[in-house]
Structures are given as C-alpha cells and as structure tokens.
PDB file of N, CA and C in Angstrom:
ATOM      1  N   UNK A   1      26.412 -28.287  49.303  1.00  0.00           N
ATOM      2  CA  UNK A   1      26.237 -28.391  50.729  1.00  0.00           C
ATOM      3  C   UNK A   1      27.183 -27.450  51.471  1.00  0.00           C
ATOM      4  N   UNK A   2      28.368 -27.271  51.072  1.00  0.00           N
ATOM      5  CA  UNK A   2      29.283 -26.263  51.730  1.00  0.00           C
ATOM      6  C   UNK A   2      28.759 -24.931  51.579  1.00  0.00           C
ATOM      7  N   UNK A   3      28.111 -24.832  50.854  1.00  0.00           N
ATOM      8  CA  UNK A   3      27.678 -23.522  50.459  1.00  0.00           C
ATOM      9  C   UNK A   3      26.854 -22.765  51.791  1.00  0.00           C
ATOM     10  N   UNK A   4      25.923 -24.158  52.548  1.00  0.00           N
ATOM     11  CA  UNK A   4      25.427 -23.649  53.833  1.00  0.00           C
ATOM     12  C   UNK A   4      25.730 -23.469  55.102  1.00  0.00           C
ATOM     13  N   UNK A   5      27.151 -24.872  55.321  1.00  0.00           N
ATOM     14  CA  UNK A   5      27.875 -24.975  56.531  1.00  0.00           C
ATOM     15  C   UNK A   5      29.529 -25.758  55.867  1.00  0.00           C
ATOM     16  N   UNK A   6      30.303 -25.540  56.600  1.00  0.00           N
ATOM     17  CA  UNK A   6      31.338 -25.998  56.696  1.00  0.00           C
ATOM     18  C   UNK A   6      31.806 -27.018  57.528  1.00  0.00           C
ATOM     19  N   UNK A   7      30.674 -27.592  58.637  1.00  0.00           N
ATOM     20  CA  UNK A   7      30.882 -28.957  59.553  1.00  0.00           C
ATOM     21  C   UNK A   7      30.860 -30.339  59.127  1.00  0.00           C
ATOM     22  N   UNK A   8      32.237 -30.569  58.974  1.00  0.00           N
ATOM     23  CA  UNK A   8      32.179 -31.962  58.203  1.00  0.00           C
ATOM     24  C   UNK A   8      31.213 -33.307  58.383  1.00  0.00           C
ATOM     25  N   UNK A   9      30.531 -32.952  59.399  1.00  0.00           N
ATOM     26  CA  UNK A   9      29.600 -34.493  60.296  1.00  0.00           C
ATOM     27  C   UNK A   9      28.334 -33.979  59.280  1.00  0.00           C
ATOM     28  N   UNK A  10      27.955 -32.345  59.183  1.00  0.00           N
ATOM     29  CA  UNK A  10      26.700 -32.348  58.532  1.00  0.00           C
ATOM     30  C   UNK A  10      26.889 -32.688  57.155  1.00  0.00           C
ATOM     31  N   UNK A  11      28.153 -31.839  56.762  1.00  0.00           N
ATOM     32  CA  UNK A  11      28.157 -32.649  54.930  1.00  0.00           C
ATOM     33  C   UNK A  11      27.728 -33.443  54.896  1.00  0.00           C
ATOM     34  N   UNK A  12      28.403 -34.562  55.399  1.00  0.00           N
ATOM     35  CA  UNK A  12      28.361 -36.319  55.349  1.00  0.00           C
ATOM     36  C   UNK A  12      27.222 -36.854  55.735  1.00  0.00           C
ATOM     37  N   UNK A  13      25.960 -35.745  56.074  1.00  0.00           N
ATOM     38  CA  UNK A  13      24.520 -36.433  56.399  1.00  0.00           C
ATOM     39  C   UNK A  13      24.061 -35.935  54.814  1.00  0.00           C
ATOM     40  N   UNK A  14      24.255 -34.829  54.835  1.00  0.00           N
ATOM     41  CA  UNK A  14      24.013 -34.223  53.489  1.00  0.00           C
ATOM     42  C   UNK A  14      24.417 -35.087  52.211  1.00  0.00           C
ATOM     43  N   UNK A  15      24.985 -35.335  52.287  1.00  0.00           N
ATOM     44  CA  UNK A  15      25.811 -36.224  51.150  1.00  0.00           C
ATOM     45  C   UNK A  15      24.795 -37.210  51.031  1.00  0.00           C
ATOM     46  N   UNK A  16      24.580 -38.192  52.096  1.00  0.00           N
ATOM     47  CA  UNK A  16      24.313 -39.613  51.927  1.00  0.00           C
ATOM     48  C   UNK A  16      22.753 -39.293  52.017  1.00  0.00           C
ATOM     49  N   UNK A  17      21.968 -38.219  52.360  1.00  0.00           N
ATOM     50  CA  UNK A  17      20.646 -37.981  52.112  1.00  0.00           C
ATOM     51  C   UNK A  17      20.624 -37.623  50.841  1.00  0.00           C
ATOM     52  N   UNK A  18      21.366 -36.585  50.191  1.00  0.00           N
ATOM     53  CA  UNK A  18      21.152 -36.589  48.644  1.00  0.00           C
ATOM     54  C   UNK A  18      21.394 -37.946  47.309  1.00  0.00           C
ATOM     55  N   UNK A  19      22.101 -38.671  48.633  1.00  0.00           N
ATOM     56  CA  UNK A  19      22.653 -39.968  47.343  1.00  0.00           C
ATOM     57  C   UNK A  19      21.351 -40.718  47.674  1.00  0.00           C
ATOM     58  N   UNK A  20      21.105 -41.033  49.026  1.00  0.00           N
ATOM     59  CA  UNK A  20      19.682 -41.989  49.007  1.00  0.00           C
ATOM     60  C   UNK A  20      18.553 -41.294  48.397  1.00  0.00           C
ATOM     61  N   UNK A  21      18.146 -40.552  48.221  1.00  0.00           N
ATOM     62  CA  UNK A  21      16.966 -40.045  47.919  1.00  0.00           C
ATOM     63  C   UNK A  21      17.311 -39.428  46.321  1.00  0.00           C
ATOM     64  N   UNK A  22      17.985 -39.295  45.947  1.00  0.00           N
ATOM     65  CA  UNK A  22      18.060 -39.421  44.410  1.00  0.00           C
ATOM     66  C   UNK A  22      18.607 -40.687  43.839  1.00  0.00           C
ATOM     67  N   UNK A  23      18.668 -41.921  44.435  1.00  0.00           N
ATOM     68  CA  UNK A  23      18.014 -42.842  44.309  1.00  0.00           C
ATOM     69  C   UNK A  23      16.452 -43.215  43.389  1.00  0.00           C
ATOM     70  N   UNK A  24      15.702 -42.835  44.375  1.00  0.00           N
ATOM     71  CA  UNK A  24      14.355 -42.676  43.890  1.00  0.00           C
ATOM     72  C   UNK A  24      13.887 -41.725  43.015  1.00  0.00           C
ATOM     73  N   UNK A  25      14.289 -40.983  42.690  1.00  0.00           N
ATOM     74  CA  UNK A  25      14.374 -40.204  41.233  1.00  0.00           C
ATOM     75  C   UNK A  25      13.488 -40.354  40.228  1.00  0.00           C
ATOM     76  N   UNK A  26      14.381 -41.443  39.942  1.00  0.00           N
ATOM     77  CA  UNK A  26      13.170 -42.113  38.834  1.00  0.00           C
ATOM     78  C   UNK A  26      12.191 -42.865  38.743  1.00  0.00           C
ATOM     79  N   UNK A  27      11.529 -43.588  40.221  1.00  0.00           N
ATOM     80  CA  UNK A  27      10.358 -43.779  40.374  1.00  0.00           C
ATOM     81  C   UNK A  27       9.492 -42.970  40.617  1.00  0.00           C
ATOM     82  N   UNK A  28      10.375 -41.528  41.249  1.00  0.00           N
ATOM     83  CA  UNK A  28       8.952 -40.594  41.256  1.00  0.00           C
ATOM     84  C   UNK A  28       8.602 -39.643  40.158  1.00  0.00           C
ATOM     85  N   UNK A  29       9.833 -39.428  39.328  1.00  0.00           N
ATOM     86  CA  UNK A  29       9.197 -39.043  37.904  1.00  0.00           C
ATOM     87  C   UNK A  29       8.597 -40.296  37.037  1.00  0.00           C
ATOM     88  N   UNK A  30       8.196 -41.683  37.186  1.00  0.00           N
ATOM     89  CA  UNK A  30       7.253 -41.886  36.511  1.00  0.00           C
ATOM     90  C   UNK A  30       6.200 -42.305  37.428  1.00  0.00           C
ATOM     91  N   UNK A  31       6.450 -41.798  38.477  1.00  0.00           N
ATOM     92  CA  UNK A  31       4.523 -41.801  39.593  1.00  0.00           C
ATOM     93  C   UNK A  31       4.265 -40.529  38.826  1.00  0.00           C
ATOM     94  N   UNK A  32       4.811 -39.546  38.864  1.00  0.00           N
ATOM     95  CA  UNK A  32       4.324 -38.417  38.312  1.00  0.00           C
ATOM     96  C   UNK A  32       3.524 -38.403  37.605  1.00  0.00           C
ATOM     97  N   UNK A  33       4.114 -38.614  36.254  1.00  0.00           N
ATOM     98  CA  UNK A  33       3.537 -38.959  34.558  1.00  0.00           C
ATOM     99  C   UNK A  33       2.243 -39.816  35.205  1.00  0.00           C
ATOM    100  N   UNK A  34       2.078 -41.015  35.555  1.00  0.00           N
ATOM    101  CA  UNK A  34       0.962 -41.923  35.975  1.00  0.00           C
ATOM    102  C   UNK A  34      -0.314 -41.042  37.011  1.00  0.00           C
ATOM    103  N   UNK A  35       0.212 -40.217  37.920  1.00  0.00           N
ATOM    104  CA  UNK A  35      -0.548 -39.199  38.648  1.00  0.00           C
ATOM    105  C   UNK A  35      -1.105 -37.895  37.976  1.00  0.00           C
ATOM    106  N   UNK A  36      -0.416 -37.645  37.176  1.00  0.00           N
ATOM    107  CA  UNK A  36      -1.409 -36.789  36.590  1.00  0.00           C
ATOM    108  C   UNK A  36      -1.801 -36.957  35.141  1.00  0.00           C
ATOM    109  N   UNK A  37      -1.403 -38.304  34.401  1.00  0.00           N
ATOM    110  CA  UNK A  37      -2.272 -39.336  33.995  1.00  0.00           C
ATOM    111  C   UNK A  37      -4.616 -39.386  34.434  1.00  0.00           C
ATOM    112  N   UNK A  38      -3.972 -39.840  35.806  1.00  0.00           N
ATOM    113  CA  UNK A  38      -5.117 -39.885  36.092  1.00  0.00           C
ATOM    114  C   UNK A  38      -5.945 -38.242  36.465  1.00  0.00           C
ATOM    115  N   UNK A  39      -5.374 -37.712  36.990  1.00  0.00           N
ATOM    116  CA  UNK A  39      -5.710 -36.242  37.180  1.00  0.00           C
ATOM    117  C   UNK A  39      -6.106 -35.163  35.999  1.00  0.00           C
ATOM    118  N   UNK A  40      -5.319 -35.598  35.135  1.00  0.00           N
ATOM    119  CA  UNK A  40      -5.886 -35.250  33.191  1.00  0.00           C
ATOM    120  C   UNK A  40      -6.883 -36.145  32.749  1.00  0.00           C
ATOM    121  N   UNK A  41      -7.585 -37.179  33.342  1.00  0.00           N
ATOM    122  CA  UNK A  41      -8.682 -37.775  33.516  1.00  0.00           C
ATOM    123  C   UNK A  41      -9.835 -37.463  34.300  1.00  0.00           C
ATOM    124  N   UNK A  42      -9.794 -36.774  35.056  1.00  0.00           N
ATOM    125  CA  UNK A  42     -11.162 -36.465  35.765  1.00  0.00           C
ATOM    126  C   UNK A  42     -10.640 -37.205  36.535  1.00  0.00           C
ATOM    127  N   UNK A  43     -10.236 -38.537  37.272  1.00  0.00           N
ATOM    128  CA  UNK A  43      -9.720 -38.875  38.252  1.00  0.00           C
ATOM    129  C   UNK A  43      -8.889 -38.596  39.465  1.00  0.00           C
ATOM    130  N   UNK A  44      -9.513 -37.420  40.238  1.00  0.00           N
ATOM    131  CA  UNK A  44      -8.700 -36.998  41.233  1.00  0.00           C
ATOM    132  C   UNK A  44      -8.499 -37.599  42.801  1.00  0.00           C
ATOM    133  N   UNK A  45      -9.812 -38.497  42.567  1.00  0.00           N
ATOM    134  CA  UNK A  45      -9.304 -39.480  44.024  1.00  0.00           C
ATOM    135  C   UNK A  45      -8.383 -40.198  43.978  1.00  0.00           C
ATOM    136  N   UNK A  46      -8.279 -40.934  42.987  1.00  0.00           N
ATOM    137  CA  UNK A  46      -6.767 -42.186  42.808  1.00  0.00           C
ATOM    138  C   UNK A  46      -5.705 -41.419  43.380  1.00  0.00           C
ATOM    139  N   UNK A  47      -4.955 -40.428  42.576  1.00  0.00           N
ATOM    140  CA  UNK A  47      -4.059 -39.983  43.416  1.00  0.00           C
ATOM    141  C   UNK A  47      -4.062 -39.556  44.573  1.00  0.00           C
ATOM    142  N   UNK A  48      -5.462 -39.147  45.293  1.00  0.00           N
ATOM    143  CA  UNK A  48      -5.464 -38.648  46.722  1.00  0.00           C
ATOM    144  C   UNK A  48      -5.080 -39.648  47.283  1.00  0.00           C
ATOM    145  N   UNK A  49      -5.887 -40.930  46.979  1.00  0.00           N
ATOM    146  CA  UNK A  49      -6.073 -42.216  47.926  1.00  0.00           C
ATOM    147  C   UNK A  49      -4.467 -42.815  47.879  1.00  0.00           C
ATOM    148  N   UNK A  50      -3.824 -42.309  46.695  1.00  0.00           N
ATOM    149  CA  UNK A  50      -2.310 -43.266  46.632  1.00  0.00           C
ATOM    150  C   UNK A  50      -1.489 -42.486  47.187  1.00  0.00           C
ATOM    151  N   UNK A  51      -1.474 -41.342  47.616  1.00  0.00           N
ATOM    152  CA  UNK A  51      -0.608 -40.360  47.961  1.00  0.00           C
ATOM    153  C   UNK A  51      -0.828 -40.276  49.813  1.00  0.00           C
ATOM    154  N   UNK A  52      -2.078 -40.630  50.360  1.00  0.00           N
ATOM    155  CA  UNK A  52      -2.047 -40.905  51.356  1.00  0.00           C
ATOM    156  C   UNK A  52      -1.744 -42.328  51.652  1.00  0.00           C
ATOM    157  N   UNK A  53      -1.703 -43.226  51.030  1.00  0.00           N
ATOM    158  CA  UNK A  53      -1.175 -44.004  51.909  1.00  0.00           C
ATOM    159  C   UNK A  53       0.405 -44.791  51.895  1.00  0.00           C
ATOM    160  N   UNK A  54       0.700 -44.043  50.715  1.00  0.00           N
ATOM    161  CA  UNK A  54       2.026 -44.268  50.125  1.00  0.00           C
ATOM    162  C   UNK A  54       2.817 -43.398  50.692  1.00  0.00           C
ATOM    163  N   UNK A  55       3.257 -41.845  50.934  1.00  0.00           N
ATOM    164  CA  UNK A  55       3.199 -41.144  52.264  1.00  0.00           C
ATOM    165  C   UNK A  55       2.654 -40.795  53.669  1.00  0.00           C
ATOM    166  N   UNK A  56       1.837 -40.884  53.871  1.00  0.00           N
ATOM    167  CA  UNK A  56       1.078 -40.807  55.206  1.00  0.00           C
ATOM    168  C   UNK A  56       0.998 -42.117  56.001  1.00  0.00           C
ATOM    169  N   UNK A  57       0.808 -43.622  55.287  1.00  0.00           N
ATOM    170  CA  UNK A  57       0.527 -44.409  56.485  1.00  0.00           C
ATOM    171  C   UNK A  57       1.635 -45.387  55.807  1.00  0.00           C
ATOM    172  N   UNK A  58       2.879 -44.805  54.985  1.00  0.00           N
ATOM    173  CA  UNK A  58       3.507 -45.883  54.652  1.00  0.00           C
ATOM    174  C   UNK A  58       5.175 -44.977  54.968  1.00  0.00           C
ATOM    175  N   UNK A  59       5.356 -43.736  54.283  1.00  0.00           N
ATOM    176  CA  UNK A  59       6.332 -43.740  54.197  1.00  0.00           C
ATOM    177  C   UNK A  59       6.806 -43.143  55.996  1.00  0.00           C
ATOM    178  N   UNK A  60       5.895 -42.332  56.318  1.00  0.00           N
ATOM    179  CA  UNK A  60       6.225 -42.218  57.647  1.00  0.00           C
ATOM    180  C   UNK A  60       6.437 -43.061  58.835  1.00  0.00           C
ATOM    181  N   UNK A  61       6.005 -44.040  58.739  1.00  0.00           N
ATOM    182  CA  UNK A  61       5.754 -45.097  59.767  1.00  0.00           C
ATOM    183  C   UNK A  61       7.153 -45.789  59.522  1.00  0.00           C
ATOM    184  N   UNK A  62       7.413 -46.205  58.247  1.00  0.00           N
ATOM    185  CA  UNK A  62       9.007 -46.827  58.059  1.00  0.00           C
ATOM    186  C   UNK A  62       9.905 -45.841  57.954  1.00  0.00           C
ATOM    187  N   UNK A  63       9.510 -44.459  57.775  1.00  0.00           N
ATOM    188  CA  UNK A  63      11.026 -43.640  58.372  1.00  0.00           C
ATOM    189  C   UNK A  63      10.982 -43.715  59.834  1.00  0.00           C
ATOM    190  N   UNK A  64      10.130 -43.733  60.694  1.00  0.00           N
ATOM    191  CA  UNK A  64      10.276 -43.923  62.056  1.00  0.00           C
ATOM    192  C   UNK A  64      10.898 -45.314  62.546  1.00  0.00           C
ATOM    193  N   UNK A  65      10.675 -46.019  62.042  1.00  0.00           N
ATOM    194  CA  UNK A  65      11.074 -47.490  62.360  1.00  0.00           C
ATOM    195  C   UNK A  65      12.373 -47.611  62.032  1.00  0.00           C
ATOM    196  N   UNK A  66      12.937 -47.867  61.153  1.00  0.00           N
ATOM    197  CA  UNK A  66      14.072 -47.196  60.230  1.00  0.00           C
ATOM    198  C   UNK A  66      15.150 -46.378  61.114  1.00  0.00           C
ATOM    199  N   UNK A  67      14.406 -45.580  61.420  1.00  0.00           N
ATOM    200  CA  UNK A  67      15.358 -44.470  62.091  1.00  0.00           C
ATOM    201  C   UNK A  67      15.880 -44.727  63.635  1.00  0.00           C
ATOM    202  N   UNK A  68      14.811 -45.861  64.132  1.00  0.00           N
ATOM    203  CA  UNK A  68      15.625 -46.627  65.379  1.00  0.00           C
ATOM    204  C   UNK A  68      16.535 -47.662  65.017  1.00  0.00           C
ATOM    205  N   UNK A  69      16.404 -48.163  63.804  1.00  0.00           N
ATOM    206  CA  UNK A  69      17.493 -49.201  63.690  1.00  0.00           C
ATOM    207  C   UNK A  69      18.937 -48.404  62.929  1.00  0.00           C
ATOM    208  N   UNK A  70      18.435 -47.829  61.745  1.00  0.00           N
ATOM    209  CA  UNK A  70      19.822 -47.420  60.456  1.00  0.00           C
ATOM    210  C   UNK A  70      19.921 -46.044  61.232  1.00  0.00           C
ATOM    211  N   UNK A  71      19.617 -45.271  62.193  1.00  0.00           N
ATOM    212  CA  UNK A  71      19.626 -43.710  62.457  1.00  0.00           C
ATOM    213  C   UNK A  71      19.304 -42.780  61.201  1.00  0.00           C
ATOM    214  N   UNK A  72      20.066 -41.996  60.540  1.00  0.00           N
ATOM    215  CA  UNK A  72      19.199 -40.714  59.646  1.00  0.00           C
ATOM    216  C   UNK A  72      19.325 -41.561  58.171  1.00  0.00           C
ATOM    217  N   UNK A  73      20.165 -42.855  58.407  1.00  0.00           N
ATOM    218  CA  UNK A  73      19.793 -43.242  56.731  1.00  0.00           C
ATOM    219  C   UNK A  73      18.857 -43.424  56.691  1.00  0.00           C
ATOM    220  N   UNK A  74      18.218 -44.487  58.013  1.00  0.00           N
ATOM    221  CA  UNK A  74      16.549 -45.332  58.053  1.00  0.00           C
ATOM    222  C   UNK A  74      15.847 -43.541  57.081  1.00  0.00           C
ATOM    223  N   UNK A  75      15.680 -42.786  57.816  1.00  0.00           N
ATOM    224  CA  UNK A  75      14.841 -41.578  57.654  1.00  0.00           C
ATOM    225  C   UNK A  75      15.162 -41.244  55.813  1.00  0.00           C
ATOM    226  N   UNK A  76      16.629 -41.224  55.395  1.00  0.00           N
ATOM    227  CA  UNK A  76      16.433 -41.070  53.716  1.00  0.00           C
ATOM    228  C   UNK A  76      15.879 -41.890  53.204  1.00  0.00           C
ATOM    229  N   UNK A  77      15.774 -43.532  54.027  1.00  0.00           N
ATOM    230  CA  UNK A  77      15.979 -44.666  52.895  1.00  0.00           C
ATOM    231  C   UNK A  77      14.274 -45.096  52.743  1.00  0.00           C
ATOM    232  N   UNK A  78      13.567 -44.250  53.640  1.00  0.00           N
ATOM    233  CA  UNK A  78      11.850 -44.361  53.803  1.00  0.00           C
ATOM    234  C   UNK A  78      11.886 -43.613  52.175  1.00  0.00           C
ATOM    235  N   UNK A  79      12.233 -42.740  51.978  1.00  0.00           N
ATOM    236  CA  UNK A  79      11.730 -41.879  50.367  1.00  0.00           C
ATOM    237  C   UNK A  79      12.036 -42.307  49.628  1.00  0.00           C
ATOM    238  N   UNK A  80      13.097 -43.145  48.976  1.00  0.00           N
ATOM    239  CA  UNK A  80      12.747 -44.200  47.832  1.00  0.00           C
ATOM    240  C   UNK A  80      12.020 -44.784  47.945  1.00  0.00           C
ATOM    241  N   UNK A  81      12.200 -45.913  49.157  1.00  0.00           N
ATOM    242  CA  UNK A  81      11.110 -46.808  49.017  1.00  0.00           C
ATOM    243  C   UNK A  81       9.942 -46.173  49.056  1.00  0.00           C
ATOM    244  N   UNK A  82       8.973 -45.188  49.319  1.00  0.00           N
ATOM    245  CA  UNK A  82       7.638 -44.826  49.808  1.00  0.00           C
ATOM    246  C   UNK A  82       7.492 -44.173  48.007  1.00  0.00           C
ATOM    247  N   UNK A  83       8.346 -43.738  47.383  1.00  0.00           N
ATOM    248  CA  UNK A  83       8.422 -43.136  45.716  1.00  0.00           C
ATOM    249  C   UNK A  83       8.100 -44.706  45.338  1.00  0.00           C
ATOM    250  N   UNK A  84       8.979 -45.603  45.502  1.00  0.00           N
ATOM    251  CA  UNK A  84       9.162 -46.718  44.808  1.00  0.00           C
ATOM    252  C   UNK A  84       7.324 -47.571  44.699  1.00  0.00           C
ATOM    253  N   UNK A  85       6.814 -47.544  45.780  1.00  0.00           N
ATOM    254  CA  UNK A  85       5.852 -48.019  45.636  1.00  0.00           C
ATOM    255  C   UNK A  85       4.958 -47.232  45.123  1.00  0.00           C
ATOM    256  N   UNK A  86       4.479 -45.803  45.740  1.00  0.00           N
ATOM    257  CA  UNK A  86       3.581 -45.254  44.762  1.00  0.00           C
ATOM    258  C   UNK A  86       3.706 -45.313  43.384  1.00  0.00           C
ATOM    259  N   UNK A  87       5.170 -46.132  42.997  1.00  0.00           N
ATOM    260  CA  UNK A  87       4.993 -46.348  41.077  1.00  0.00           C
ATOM    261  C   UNK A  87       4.591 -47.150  40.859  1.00  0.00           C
ATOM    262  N   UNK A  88       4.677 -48.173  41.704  1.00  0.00           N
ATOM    263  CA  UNK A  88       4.494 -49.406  41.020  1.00  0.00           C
ATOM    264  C   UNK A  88       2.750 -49.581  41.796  1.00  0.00           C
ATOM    265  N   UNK A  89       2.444 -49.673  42.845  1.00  0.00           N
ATOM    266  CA  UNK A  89       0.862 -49.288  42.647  1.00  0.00           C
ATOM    267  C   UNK A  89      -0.083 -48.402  41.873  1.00  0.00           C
ATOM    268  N   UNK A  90       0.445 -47.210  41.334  1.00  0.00           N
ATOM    269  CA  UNK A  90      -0.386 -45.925  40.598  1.00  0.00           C
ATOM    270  C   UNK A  90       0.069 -47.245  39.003  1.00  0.00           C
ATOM    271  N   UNK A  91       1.319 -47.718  38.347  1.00  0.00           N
ATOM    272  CA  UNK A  91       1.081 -49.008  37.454  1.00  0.00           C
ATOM    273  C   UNK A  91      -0.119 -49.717  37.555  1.00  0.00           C
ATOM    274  N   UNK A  92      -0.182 -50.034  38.480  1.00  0.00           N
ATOM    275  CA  UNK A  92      -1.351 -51.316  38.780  1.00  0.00           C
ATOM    276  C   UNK A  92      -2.439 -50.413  38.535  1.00  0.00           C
ATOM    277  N   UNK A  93      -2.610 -49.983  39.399  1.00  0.00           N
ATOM    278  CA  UNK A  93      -4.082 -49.228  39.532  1.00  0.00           C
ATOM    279  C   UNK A  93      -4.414 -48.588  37.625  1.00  0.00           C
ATOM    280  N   UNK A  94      -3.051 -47.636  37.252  1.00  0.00           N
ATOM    281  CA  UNK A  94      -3.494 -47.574  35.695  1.00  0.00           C
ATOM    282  C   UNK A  94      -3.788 -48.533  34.741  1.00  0.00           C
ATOM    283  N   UNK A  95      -3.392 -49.790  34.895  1.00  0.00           N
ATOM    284  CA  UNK A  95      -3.282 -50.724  34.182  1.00  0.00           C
ATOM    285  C   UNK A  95      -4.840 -50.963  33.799  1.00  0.00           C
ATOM    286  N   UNK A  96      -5.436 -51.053  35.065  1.00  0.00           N
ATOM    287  CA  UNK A  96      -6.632 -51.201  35.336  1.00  0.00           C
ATOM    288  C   UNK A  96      -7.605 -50.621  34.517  1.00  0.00           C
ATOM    289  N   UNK A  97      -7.386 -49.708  34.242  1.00  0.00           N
ATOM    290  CA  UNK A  97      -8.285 -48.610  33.267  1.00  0.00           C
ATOM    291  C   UNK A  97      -9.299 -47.972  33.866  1.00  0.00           C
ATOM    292  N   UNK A  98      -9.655 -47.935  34.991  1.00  0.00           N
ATOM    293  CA  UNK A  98     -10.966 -47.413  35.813  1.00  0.00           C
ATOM    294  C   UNK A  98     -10.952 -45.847  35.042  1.00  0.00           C
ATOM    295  N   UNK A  99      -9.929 -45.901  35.562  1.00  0.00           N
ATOM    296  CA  UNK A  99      -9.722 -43.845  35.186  1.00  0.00           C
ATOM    297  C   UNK A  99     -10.138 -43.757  33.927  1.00  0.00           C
ATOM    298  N   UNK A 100     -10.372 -44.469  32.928  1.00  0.00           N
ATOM    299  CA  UNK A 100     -11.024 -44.682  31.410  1.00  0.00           C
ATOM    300  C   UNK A 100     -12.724 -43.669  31.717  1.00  0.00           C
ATOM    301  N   UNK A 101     -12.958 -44.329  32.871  1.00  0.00           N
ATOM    302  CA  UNK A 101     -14.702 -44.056  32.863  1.00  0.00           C
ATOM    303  C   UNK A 101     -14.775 -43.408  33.492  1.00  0.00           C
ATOM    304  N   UNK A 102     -13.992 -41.833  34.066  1.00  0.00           N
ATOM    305  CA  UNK A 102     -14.146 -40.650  34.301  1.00  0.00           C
ATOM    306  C   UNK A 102     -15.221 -39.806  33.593  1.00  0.00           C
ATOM    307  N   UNK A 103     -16.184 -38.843  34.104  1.00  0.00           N
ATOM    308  CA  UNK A 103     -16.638 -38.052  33.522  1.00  0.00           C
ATOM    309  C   UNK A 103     -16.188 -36.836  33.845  1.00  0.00           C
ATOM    310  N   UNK A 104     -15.504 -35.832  32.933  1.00  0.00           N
ATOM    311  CA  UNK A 104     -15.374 -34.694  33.512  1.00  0.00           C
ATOM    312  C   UNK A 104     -16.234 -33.758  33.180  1.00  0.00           C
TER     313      UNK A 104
END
C-alpha cells in the first residue's frame, strides 16, 4: 500500500479492506471450482443466475446499507459475505445434480 501513497488515514482503509476481503478468500476459490464445475458441464445459466443475484441484487444492496451504518468497512464486509453465499448456494444447487443432464 505505501508503494501508492504515503497518507496514513488511506493505509489504514487499505489495510482493513485487504484484511476483510481476504477474509473471503476461500469461499470464493471454492465458488470457483463449483462455477466452472457447472460451466465444464454445458451449464452456463446456473452460474449466470448465481452470479447475478449473489452480486447484483445481494452484494450491492448490503454494501450500501452497510456503508450507512459500519462506513467503508460496511462496503469491504458486503464481499465476503456476497463470496460467502455464492458458495454455499452454487453447494446446494451442485448437490442437486441438474447440471448432470446438460447436453453439450
């Protein structure tokens, strides 16, 4: 982070955005594996459909919300959680096996 500025107020956003959001790390390397799981299936809607609403009508809406109560943590602390669930729904949804009866 010093490498770009030297203002101690931005480090310290810098800091605590890289600690919250590598946090989630490892839920989004195994949404990954599970997303293109299905995508090495002929299944390319699942991930469209989980990726919009797991970012688009989920993670944005609680970084906004978030960000009136916690200020710029609310805004890091939306990307774990919004990683966190696309794992554990793209789980569910694989569990399921639909993506089995792909034709490609």
């Amino acid at each position: 982070m010093s490498g770009f500025t030297s203002d101690p107020e931005v480090l310290a956003q810098g800091v605590l955005a890289l600690r919250t959001t590598a946090a989630g790390l490892l839920f989004y390397g195994y949404g990954m594996v599970l997303h293109q799981s299905f995508n090495g299936a002929g299944d390319t809607w699942t991930p469209t459909y989980l990726n919009l609403l797991c970012f688009w009508l989920l993670q944005i809406p609680v970084a906004w919300v978030l960000s009136r109560r916690l200020e710029a943590w609310g805004v890091y602390l939306a990307i774990p959680l919004a990683e966190s669930t696309l794992t554990v729904l793209s789980a569910i949804v694989f569990s399921r096996g639909r993506w089995k009866r792909q034709r490609v």
